[in-house]
N, C-alpha and C. Protein backbone atom coordinates (compact mmCIF):
# COMPACT_ATOMS: atom_id res chain seq x y z
N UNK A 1 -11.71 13.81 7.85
CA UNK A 1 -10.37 13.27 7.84
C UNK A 1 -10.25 12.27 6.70
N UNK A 2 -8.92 12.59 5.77
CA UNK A 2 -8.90 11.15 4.99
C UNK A 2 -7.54 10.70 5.33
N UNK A 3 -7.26 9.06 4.95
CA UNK A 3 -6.81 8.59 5.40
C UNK A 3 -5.96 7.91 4.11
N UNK A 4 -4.83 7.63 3.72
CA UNK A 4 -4.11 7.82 2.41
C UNK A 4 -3.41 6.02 2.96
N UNK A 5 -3.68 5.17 2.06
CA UNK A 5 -3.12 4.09 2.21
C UNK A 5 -1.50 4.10 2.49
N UNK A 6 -0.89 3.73 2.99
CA UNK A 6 0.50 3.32 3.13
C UNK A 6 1.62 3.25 2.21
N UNK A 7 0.91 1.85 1.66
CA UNK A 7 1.81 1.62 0.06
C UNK A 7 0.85 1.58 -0.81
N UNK A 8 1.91 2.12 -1.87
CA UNK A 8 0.71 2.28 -3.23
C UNK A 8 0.70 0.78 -3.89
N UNK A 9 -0.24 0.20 -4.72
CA UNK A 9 -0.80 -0.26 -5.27
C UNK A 9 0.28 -0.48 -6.18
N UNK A 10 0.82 -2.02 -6.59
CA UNK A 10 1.93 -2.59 -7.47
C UNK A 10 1.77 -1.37 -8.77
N UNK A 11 0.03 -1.55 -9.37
CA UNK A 11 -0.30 -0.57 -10.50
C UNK A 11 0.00 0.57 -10.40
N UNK A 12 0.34 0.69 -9.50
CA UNK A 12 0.79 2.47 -9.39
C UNK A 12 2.58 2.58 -9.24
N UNK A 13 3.05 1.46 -9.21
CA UNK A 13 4.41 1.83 -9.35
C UNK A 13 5.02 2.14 -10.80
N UNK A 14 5.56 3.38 -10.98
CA UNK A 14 6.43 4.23 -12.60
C UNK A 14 7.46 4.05 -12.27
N UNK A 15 7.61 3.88 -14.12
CA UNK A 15 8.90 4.06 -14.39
C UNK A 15 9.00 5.37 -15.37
N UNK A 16 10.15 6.35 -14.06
CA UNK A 16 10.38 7.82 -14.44
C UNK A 16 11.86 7.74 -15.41
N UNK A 17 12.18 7.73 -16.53
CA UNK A 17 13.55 7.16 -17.11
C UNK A 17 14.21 6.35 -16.08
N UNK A 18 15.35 6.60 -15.86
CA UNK A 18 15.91 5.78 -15.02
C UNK A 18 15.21 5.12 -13.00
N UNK A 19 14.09 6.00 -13.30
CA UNK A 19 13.56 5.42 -11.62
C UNK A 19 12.45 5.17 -11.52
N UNK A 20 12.56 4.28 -10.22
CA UNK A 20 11.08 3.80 -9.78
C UNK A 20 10.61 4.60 -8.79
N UNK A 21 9.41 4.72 -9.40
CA UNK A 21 8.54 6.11 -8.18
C UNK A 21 7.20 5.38 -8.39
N UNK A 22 6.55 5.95 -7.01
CA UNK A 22 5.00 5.95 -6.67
C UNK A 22 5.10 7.24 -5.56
N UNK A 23 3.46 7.47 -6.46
CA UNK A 23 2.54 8.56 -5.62
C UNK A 23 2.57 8.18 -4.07
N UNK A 24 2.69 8.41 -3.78
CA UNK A 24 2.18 8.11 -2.06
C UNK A 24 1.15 9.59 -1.32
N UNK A 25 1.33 10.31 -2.14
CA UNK A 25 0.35 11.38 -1.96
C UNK A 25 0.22 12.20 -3.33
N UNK A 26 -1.12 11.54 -4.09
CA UNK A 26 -1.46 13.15 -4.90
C UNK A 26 -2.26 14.34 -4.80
N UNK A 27 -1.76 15.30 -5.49
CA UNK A 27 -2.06 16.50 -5.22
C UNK A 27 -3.14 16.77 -5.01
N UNK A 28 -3.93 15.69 -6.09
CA UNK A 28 -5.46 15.74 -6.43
C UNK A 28 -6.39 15.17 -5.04
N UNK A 29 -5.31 14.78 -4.35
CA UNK A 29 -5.69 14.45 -2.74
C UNK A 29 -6.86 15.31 -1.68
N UNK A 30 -6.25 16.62 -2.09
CA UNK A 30 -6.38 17.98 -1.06
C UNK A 30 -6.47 18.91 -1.73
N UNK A 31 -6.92 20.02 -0.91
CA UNK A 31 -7.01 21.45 -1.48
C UNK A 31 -6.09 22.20 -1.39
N UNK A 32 -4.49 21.69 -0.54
CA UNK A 32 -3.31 22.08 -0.49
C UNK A 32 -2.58 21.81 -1.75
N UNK A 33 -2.81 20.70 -2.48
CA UNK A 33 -2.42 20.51 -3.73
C UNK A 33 -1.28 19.72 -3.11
N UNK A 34 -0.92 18.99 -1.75
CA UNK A 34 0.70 18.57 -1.23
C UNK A 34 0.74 17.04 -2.08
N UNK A 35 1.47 16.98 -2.67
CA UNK A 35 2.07 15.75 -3.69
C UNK A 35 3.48 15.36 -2.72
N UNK A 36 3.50 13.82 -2.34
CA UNK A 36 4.30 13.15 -1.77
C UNK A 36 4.96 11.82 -2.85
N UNK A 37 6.13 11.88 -3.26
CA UNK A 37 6.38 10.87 -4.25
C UNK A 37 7.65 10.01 -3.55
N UNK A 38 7.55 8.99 -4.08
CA UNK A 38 8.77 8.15 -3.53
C UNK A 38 9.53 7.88 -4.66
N UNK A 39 10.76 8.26 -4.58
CA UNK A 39 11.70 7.83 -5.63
C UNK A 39 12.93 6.66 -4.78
N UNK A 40 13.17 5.89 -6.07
CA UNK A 40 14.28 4.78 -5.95
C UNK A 40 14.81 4.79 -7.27
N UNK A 41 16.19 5.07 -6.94
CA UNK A 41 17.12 5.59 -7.96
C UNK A 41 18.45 5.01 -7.86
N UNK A 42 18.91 4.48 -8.88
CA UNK A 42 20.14 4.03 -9.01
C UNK A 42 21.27 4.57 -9.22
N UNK A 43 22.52 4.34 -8.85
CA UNK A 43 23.76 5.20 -8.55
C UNK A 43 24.16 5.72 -9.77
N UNK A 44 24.51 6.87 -9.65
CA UNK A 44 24.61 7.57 -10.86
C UNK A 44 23.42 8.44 -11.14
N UNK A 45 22.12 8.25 -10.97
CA UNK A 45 21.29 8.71 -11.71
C UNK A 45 21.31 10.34 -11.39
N UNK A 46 20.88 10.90 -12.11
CA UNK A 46 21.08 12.32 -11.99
C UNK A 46 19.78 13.27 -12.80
N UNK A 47 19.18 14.57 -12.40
CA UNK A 47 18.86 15.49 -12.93
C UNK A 47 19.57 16.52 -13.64
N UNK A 48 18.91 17.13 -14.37
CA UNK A 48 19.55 18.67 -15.18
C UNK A 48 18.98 19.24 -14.23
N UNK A 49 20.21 20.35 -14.24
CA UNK A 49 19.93 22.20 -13.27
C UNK A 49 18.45 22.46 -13.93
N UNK A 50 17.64 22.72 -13.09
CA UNK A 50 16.14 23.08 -13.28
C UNK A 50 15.46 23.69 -12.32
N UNK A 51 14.47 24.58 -12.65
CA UNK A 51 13.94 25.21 -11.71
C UNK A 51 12.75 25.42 -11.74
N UNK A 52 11.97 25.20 -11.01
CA UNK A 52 10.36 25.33 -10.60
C UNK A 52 10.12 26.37 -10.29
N UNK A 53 9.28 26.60 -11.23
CA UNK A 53 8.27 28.20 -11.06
C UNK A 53 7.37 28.54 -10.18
N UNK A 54 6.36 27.63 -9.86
CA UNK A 54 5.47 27.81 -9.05
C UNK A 54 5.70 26.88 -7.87
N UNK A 55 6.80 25.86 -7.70
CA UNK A 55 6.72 24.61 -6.22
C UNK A 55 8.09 25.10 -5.37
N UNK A 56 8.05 25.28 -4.72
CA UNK A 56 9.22 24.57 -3.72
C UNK A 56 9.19 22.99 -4.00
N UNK A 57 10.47 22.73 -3.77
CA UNK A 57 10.91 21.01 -4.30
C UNK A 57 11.60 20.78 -3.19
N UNK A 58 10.90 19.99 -1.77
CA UNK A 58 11.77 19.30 -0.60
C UNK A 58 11.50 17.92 -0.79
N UNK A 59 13.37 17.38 -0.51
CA UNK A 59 13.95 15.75 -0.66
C UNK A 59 14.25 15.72 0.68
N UNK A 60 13.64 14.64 1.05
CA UNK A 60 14.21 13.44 2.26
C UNK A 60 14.40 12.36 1.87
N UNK A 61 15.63 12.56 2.08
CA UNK A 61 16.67 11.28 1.94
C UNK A 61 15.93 10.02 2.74
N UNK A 62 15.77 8.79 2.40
CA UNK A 62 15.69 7.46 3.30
C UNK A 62 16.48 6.84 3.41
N UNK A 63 17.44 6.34 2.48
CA UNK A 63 17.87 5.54 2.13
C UNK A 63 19.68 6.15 0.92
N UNK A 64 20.56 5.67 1.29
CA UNK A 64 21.59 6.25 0.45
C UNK A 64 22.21 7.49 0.49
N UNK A 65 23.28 7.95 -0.29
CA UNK A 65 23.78 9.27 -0.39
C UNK A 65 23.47 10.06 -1.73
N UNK A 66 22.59 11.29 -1.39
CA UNK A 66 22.49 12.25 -2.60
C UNK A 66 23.47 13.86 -2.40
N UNK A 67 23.85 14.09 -3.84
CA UNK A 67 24.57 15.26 -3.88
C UNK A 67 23.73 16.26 -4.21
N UNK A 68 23.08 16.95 -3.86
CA UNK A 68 22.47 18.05 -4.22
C UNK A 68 22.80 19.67 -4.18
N UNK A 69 23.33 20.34 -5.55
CA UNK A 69 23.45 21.61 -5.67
C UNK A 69 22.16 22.53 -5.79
N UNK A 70 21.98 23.48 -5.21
CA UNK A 70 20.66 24.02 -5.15
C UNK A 70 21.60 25.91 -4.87
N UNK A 71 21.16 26.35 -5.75
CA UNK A 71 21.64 27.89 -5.33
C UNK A 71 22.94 28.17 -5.65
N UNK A 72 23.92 26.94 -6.95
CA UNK A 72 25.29 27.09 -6.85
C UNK A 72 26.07 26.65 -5.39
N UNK A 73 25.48 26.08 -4.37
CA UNK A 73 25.92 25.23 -3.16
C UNK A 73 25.63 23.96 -3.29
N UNK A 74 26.76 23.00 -3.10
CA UNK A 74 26.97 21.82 -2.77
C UNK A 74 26.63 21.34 -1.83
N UNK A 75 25.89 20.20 -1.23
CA UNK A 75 25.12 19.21 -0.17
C UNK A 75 25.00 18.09 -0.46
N UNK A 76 25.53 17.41 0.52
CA UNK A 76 25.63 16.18 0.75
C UNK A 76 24.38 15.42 1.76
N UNK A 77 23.98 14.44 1.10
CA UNK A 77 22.80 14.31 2.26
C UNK A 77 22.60 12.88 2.37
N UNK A 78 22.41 12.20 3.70
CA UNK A 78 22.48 10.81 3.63
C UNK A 78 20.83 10.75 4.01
N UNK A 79 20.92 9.05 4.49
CA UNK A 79 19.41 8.91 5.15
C UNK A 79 18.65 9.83 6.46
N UNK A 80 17.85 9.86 6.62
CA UNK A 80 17.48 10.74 7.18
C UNK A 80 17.55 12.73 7.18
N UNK A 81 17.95 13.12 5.87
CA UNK A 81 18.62 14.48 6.17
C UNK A 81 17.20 14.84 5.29
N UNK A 82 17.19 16.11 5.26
CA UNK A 82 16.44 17.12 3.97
C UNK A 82 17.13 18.26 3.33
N UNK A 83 16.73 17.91 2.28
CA UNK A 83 17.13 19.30 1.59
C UNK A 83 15.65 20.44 0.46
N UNK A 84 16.18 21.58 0.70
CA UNK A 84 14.73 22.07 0.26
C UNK A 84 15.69 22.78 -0.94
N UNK A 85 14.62 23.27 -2.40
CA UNK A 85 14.88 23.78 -3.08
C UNK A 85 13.86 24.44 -3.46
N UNK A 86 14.27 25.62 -2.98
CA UNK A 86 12.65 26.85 -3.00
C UNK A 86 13.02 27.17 -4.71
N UNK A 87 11.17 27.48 -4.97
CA UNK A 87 10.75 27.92 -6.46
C UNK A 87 11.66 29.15 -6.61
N UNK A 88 11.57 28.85 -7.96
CA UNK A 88 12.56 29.74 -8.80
C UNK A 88 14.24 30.19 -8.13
N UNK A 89 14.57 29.02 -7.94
CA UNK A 89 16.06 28.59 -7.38
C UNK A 89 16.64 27.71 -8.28
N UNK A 90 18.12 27.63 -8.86
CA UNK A 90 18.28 26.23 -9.58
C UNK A 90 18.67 25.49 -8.97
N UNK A 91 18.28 24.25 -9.40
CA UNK A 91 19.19 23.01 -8.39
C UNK A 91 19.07 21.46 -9.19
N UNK A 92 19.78 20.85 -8.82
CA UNK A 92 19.88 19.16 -9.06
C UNK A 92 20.43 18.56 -8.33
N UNK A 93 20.54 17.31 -8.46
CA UNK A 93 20.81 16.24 -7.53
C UNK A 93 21.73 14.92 -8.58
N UNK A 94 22.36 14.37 -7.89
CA UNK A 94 22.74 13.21 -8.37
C UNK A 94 23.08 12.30 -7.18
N UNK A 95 22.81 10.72 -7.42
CA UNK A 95 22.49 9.71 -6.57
C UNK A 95 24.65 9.40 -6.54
N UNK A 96 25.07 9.46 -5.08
CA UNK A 96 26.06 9.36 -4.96
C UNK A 96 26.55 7.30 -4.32
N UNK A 97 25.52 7.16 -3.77
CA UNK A 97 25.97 5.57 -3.02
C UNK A 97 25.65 5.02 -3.78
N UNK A 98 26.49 3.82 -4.25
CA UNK A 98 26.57 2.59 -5.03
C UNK A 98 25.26 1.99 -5.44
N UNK A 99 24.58 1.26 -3.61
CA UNK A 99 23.60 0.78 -3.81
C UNK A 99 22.34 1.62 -4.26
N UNK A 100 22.54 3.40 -4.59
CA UNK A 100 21.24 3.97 -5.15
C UNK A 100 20.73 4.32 -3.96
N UNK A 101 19.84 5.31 -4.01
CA UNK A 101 19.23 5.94 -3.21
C UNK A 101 17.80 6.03 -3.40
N UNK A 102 16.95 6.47 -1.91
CA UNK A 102 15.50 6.13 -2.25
C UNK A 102 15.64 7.43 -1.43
N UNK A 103 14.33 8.47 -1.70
CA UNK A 103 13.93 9.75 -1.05
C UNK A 103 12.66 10.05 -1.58
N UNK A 104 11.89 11.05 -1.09
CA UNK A 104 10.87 11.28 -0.54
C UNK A 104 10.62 12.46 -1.29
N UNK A 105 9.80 13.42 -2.19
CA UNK A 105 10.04 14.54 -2.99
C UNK A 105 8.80 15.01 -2.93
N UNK A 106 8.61 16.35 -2.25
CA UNK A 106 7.47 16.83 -1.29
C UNK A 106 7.15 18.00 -2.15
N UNK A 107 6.04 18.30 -2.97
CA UNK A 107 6.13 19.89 -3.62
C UNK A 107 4.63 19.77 -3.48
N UNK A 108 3.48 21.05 -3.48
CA UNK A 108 2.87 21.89 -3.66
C UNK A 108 1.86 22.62 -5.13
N UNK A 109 0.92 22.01 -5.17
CA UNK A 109 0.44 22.39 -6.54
C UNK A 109 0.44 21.88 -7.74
N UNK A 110 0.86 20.59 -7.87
CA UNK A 110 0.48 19.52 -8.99
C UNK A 110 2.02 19.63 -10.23
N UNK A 111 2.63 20.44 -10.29
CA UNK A 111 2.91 21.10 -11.30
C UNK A 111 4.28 19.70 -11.43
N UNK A 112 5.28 19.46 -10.82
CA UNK A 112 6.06 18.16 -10.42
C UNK A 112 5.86 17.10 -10.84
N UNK A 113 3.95 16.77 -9.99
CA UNK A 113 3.58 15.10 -10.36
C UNK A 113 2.67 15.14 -11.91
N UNK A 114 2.24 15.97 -12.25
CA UNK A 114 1.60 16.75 -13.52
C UNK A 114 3.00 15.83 -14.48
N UNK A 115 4.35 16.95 -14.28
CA UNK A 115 5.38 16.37 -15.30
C UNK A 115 5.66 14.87 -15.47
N UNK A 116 5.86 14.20 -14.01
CA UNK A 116 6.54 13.03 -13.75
C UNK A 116 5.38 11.88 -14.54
N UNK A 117 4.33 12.19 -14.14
CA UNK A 117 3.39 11.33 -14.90
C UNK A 117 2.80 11.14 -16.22
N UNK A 118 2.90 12.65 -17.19
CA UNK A 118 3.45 12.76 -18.37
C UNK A 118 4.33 11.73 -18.80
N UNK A 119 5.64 11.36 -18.17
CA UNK A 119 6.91 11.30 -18.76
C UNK A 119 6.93 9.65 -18.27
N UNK A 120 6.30 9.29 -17.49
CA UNK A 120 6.54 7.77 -16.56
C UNK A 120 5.59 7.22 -17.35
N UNK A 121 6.21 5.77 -17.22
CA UNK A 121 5.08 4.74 -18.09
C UNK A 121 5.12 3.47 -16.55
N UNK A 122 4.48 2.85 -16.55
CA UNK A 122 4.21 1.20 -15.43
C UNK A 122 5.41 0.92 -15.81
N UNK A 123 5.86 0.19 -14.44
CA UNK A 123 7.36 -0.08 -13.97
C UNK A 123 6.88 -1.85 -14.87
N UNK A 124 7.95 -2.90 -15.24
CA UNK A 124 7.52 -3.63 -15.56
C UNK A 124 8.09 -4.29 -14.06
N UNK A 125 8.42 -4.14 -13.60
CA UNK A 125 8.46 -4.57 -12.18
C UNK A 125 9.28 -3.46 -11.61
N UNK A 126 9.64 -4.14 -10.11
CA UNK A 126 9.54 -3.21 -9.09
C UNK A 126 11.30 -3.38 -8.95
N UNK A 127 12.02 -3.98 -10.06
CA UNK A 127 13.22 -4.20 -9.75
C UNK A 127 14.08 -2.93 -10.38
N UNK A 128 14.94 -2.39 -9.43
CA UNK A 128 15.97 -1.20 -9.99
C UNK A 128 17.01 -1.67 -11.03
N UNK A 129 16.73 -0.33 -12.24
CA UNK A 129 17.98 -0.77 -13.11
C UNK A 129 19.05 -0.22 -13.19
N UNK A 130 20.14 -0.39 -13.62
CA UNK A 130 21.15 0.53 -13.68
C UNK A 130 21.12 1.92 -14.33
N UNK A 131 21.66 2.68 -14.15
CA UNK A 131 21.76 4.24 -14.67
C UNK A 131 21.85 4.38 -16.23
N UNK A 132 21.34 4.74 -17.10
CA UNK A 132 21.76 5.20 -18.70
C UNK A 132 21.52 6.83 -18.89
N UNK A 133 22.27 6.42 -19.47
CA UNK A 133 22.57 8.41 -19.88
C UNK A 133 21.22 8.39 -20.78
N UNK A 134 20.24 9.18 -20.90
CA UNK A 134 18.89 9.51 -21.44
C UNK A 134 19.85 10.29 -22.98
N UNK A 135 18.95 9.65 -23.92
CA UNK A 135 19.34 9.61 -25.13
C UNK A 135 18.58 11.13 -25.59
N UNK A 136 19.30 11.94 -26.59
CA UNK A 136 18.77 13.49 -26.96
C UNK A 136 17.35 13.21 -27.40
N UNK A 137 16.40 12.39 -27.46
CA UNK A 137 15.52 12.59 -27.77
C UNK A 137 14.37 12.10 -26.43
N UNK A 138 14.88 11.50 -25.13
CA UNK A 138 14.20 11.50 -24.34
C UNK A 138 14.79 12.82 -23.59
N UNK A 139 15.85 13.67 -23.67
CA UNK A 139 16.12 14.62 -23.20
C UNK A 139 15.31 15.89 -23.72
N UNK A 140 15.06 15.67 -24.95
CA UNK A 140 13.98 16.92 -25.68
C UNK A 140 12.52 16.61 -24.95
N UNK A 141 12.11 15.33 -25.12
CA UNK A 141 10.55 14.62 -24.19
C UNK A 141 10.69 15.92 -22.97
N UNK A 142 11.85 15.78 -22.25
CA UNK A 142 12.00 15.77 -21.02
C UNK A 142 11.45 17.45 -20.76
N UNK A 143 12.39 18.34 -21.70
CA UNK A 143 12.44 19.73 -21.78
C UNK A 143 10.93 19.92 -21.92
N UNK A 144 9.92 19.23 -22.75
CA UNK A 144 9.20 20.07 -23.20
C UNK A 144 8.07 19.57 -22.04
N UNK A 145 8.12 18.31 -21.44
CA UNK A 145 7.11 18.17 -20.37
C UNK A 145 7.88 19.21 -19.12
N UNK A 146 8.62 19.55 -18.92
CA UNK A 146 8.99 20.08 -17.73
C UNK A 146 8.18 21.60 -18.30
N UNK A 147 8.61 22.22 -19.79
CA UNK A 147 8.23 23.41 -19.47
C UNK A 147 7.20 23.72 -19.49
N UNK A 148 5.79 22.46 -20.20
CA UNK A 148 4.63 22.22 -20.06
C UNK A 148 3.87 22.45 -18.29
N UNK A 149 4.86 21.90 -17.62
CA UNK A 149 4.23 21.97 -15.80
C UNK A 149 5.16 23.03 -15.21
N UNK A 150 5.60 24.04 -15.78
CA UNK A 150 6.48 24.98 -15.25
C UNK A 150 7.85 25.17 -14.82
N UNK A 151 8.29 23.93 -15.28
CA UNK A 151 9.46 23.77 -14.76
C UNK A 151 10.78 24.14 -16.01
N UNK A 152 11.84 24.74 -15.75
CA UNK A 152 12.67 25.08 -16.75
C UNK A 152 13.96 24.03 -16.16
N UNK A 153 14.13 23.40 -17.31
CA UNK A 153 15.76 22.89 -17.40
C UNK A 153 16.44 24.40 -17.85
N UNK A 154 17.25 24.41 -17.11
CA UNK A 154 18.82 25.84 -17.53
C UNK A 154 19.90 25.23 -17.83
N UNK A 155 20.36 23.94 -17.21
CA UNK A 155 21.53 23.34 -17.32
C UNK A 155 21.70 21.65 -17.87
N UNK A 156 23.21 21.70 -17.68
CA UNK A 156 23.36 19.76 -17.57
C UNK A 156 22.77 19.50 -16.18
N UNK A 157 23.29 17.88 -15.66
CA UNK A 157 23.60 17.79 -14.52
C UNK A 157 24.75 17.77 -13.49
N UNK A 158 24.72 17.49 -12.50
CA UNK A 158 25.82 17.91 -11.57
C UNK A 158 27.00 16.86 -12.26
N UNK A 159 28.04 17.69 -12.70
CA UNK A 159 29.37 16.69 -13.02
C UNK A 159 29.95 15.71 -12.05
């Protein structure tokens, strides 16, 4: 049996462009490869239509309202809800409540926390910032680590 600390370690809190995330489970954990990440995200913040090749991508909401299109369907999801976005499906999300939203992002096989950690540098603290539109050259970063861990951007994000 292992036993996975609670909260991660201040040092382990990233900054993913606009959010603060920690591992709370890596892949490199298990032989399931199950990666558990915590995101805290500020209103507005949003993904491009993208799709994972090899993960299913399930969000539980904790905290706030997210919009999530997955399959060309619209979902609304507050605290406590889930939403799944099976591999090779498109989908995105954008953070709908003011105060930002915090959720839970559950995938399978490294390929997710592989990208996110590529792309994340140490939070300089643990305080949320406001939303910025990611400038075309952290948007190119973005394309080429996603298609590096399998993942394809197809689109913008949700308007």
């Amino acid at each position: 049996m292992s036993i996975q600390k609670k909260s991660a370690p201040a040092e382990q809190l990233l900054m993913f462009l606009d959010t603060l995330v920690s591992v709370r489970l890596s892949a490199s954990a298990g032989e399931d490869r199950i990666s558990i990440i915590e995101h805290r995200m500020p209103y507005g913040s949003k993904t491009p239509m993208h799709i994972h090749r090899n993960e299913d991508e399930v969000f539980h909401v904790l905290d706030g309202t997210m919009r999530f299109r997955v399959d060309g369907k619209d979902t609304v999801a507050h605290a406590g809800q889930i939403v799944m976005a099976p591999k090779g499906i498109p989908h995105a999300f954008r953070v709908e409540s003011v105060s930002g939203a915090r959720c839970l992002t559950i995938t399978t096989g490294g390929d997710f926390e592989r990208m996110l950690r590529e792309m994340a540098k140490p939070a300089a603290s643990a305080e949320l910032m406001p939303y910025v539109e990611p400038n075309l050259h952290i948007q190119q970063a973005l394309a080429m680590a996603c298609a590096r861990n399998n993942i394809d951007i197809i689109g913008g994000p949700i308007a």
